[in-house]
Protein backbone atom coordinates (compact mmCIF):
# COMPACT_ATOMS: atom_id res chain seq x y z
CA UNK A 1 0.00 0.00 0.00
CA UNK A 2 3.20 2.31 0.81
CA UNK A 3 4.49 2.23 -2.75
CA UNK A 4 0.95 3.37 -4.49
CA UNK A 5 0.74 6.49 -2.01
CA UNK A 6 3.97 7.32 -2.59
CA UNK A 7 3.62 7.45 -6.28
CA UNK A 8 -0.11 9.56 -6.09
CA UNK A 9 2.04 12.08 -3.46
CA UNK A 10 4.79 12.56 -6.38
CA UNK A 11 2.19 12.72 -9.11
CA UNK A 12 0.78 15.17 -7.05
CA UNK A 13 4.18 16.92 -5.97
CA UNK A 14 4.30 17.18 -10.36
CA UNK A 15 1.51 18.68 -10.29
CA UNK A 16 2.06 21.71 -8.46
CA UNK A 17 5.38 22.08 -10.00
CA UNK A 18 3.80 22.30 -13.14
CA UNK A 19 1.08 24.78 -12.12
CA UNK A 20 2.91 27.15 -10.15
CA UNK A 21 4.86 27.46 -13.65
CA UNK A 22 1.53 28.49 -15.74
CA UNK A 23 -1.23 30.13 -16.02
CA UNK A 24 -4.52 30.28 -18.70
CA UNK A 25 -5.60 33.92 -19.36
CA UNK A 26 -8.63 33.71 -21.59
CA UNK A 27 -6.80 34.58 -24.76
CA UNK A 28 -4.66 31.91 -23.98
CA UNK A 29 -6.08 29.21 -21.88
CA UNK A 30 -4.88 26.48 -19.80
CA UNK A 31 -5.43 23.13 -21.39
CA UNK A 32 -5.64 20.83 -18.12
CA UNK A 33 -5.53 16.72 -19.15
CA UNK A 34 -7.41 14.12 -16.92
CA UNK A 35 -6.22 10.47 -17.60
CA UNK A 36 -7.77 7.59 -15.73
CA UNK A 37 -6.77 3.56 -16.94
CA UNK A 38 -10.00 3.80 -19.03
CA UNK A 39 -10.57 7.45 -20.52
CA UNK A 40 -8.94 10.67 -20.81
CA UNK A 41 -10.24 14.44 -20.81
CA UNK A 42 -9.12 18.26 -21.43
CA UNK A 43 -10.40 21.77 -20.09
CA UNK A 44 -9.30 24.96 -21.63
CA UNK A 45 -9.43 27.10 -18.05
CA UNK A 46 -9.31 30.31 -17.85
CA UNK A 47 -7.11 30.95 -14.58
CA UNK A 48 -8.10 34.76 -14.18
CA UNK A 49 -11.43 34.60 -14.16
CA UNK A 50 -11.48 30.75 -12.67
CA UNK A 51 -13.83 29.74 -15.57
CA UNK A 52 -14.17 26.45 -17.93
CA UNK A 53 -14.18 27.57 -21.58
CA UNK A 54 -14.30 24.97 -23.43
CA UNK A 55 -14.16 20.79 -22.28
CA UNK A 56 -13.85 17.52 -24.69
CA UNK A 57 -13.33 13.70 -23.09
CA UNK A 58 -14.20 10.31 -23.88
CA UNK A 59 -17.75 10.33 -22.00
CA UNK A 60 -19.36 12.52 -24.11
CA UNK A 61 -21.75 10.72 -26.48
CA UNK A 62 -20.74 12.67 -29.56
CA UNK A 63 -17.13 11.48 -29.14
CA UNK A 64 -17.87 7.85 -28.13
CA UNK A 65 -20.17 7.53 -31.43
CA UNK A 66 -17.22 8.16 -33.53
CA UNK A 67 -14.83 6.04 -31.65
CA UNK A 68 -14.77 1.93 -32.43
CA UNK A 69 -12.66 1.13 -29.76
CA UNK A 70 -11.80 1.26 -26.37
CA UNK A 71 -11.86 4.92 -25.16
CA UNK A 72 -8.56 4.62 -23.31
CA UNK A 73 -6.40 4.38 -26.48
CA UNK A 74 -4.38 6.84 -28.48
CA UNK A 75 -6.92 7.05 -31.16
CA UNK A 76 -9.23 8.30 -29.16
CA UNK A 77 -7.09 10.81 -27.29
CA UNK A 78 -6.47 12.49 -30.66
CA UNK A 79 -9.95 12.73 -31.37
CA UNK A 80 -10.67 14.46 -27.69
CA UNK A 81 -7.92 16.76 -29.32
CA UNK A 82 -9.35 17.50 -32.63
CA UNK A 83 -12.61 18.38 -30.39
CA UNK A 84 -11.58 20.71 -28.05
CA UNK A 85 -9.25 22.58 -30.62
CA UNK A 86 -12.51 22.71 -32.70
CA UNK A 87 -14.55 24.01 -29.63
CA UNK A 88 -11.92 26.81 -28.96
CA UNK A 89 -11.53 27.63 -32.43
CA UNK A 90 -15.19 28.67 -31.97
CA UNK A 91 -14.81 30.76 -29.48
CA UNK A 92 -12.03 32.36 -30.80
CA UNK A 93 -9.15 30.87 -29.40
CA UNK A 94 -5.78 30.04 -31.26
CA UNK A 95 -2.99 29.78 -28.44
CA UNK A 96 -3.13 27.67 -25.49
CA UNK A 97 -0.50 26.49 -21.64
CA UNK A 98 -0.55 22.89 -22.45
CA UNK A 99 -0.67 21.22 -18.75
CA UNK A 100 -0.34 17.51 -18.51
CA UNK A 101 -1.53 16.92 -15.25
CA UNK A 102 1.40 15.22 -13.60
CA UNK A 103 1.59 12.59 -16.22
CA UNK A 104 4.60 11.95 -18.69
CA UNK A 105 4.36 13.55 -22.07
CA UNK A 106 3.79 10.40 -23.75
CA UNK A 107 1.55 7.98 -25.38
CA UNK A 108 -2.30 9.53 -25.01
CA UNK A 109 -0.83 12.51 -23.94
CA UNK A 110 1.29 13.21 -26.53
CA UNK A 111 -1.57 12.11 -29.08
CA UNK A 112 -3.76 14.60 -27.66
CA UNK A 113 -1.39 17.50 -27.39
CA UNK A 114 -0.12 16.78 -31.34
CA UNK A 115 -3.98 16.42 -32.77
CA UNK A 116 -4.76 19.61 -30.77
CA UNK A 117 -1.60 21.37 -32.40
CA UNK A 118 -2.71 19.94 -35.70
CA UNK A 119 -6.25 21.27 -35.48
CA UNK A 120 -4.92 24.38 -35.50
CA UNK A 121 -4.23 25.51 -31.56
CA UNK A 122 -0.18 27.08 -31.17
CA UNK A 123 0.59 24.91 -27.49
């Protein structure tokens, strides 16, 4: 039991390491990542005025109609990308703090962050 809350206190240690570093304005949000075993998320936060602009994951309807798969895979992080790029597009949006939540920039991550970039948000 030791070793699991010693790796949640250094994911958590990451964390506020990473935040203390940056901060979403709302020309140029925050885009916060949630990652559980089985599905992933992103908020673009504004940090100023402590608001939710725009939010995509894998337990939205929309999103799980176009996916095939499992919602926990890289495919599916990229489309949670492509949506919330599309969403801030919308509302304007074109730069954004990329903040990976404590995890490693890899894998669904990294698919997320690259599919956002490619949808045309400057991370």
């Amino acid at each position: 039991m030791a070793g699991k809350l010693d790796r949640m206190a250094r994911r958590k240690k990451r964390q506020f390491r990473i935040r203390k570093k940056i901060k979403g304005a709302a020309e140029r949000p925050r885009l916060a990542v949630f990652r559980s075993a089985r599905h992933i998320g992103v908020q673009a936060i504004d940090d100023v005025a402590g608001k939710t602009l725009a939010s995509a994951s894998t337990y939205e309807k929309a999103i799980r109609e176009q996916l095939k798969s499992n919602p926990g895979n890289r495919e599916s992080a990229a489309a949670v990308g492509k949506h919330i790029a599309e969403r801030l597009a919308k509302l304007g949006v074109k730069k954004a703090v990329f903040d990976r939540g404590g995890n490693r920039f890899h894998g669904r991550i990294k698919a997320l962050a690259e599919s956002a970039r490619e949808a045309g948000i400057t991370i």
